[in-house]
Protein backbone atom coordinates (compact mmCIF):
# COMPACT_ATOMS: atom_id res chain seq x y z
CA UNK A 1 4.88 -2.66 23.41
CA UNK A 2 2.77 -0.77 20.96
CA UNK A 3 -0.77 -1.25 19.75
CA UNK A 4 0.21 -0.88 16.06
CA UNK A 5 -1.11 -3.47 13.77
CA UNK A 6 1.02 -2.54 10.99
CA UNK A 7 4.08 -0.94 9.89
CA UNK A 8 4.93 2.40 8.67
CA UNK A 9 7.00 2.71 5.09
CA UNK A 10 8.37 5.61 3.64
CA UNK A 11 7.73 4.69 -0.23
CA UNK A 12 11.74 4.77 -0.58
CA UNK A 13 11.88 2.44 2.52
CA UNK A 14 9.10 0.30 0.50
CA UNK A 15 11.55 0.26 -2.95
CA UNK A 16 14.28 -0.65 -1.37
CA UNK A 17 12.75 -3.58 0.86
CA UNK A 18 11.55 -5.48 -2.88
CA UNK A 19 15.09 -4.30 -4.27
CA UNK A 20 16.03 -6.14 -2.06
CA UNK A 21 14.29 -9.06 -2.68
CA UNK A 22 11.85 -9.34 -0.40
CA UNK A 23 8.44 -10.47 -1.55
CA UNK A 24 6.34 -7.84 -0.87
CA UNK A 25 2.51 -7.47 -2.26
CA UNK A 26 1.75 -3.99 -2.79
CA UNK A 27 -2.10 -2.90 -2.64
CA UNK A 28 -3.22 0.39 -3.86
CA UNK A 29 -6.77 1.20 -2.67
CA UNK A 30 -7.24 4.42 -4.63
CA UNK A 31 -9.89 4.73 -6.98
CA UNK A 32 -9.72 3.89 -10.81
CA UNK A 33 -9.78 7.82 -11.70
CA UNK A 34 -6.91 8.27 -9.32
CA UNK A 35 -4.52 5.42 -10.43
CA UNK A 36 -5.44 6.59 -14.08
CA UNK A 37 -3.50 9.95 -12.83
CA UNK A 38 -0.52 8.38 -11.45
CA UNK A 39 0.04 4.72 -10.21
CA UNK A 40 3.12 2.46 -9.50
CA UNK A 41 4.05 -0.41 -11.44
CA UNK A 42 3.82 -4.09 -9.91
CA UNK A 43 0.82 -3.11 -7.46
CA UNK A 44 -2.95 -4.62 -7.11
CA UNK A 45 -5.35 -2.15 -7.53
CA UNK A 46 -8.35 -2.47 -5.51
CA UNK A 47 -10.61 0.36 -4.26
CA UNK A 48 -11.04 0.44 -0.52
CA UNK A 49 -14.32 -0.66 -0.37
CA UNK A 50 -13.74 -3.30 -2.48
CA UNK A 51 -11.45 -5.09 -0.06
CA UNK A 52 -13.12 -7.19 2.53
CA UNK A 53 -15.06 -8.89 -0.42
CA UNK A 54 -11.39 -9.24 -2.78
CA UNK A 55 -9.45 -10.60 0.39
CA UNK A 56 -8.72 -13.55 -1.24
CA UNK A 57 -6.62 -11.99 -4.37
CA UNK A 58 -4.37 -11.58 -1.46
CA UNK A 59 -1.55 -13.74 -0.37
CA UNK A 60 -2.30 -13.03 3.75
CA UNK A 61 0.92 -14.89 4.41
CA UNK A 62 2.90 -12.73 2.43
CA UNK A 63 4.02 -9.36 3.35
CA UNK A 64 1.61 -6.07 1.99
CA UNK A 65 1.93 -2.45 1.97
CA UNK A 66 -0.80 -0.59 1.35
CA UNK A 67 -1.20 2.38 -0.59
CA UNK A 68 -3.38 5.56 -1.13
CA UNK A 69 -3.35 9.05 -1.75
CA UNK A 70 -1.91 10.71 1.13
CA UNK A 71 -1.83 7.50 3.58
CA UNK A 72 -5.17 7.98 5.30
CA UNK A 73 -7.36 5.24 3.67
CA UNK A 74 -3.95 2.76 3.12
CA UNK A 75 -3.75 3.16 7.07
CA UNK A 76 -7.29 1.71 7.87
CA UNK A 77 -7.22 -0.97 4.98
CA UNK A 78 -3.63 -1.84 7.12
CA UNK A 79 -5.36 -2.39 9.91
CA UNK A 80 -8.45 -3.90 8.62
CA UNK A 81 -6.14 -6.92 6.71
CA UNK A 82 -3.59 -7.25 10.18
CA UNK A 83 -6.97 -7.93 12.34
CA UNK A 84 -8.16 -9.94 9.15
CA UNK A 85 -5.60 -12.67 8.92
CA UNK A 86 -2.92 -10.91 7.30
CA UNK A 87 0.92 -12.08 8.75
CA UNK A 88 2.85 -8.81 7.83
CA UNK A 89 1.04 -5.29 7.03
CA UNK A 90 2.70 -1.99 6.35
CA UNK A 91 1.06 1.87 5.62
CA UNK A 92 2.89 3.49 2.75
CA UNK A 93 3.42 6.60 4.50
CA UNK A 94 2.54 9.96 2.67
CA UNK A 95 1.02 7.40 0.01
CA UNK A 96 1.04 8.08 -3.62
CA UNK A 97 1.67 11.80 -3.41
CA UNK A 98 5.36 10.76 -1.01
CA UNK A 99 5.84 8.34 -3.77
CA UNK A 100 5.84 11.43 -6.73
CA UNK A 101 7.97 13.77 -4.21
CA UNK A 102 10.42 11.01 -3.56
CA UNK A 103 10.79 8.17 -5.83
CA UNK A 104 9.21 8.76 -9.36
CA UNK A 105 9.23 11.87 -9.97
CA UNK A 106 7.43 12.00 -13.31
CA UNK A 107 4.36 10.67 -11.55
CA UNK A 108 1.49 13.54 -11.84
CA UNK A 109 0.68 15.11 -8.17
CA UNK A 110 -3.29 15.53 -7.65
């Protein structure tokens, strides 16, 4: 059994989970002068440190991916919210930069 708190996404596996329909929250914990370069629709922005005091914007009983740059920071905010209530937690893997290879390709790379 593994010691993972949380899941890993690629950001296509991430798209096609809410195509699906599933409900899932996405949290980008970037900050403001980075989402001002390239962000993704639909998401809450809050910077990392900003988190354990804005736990409550999120719904801990619905599923959240977590986003960043490069999938660092999203990766211990993912663990942070699994040992901090949260049901379902997944890492965007490869984080915003993934997202701009893969799945919106007009996003600006930094």
């Amino acid at each position: 059994m593994s010691n993972r708190a949380f899941l890993d996404l690629t950001p296509g596996e991430f798209v096609n989970k809410r195509e699906s329909g599933e409900l899932w929250q996405l949290l980008d914990v970037r900050e403001p002068w980075e989402i001002e370069i390239a962000s993704v629709k639909d998401c809450l922005a809050i910077p990392m440190a900003e988190v354990p005091r804005r736990i409550g914007e999120l719904d801990l009983k619905a599923p959240i991916a977590v986003l960043c740059h490069s999938g660092f920071r999203s990766a211990s905010i993912a663990v942070w919210l699994s040992e901090n209530g949260a049901d379902t937690v997944a890492n965007i893997s490869g984080g915003i930069d993934a997202w701009a290879m893969t799945v919106d390709k007009t996003l600006s790379r930094y």
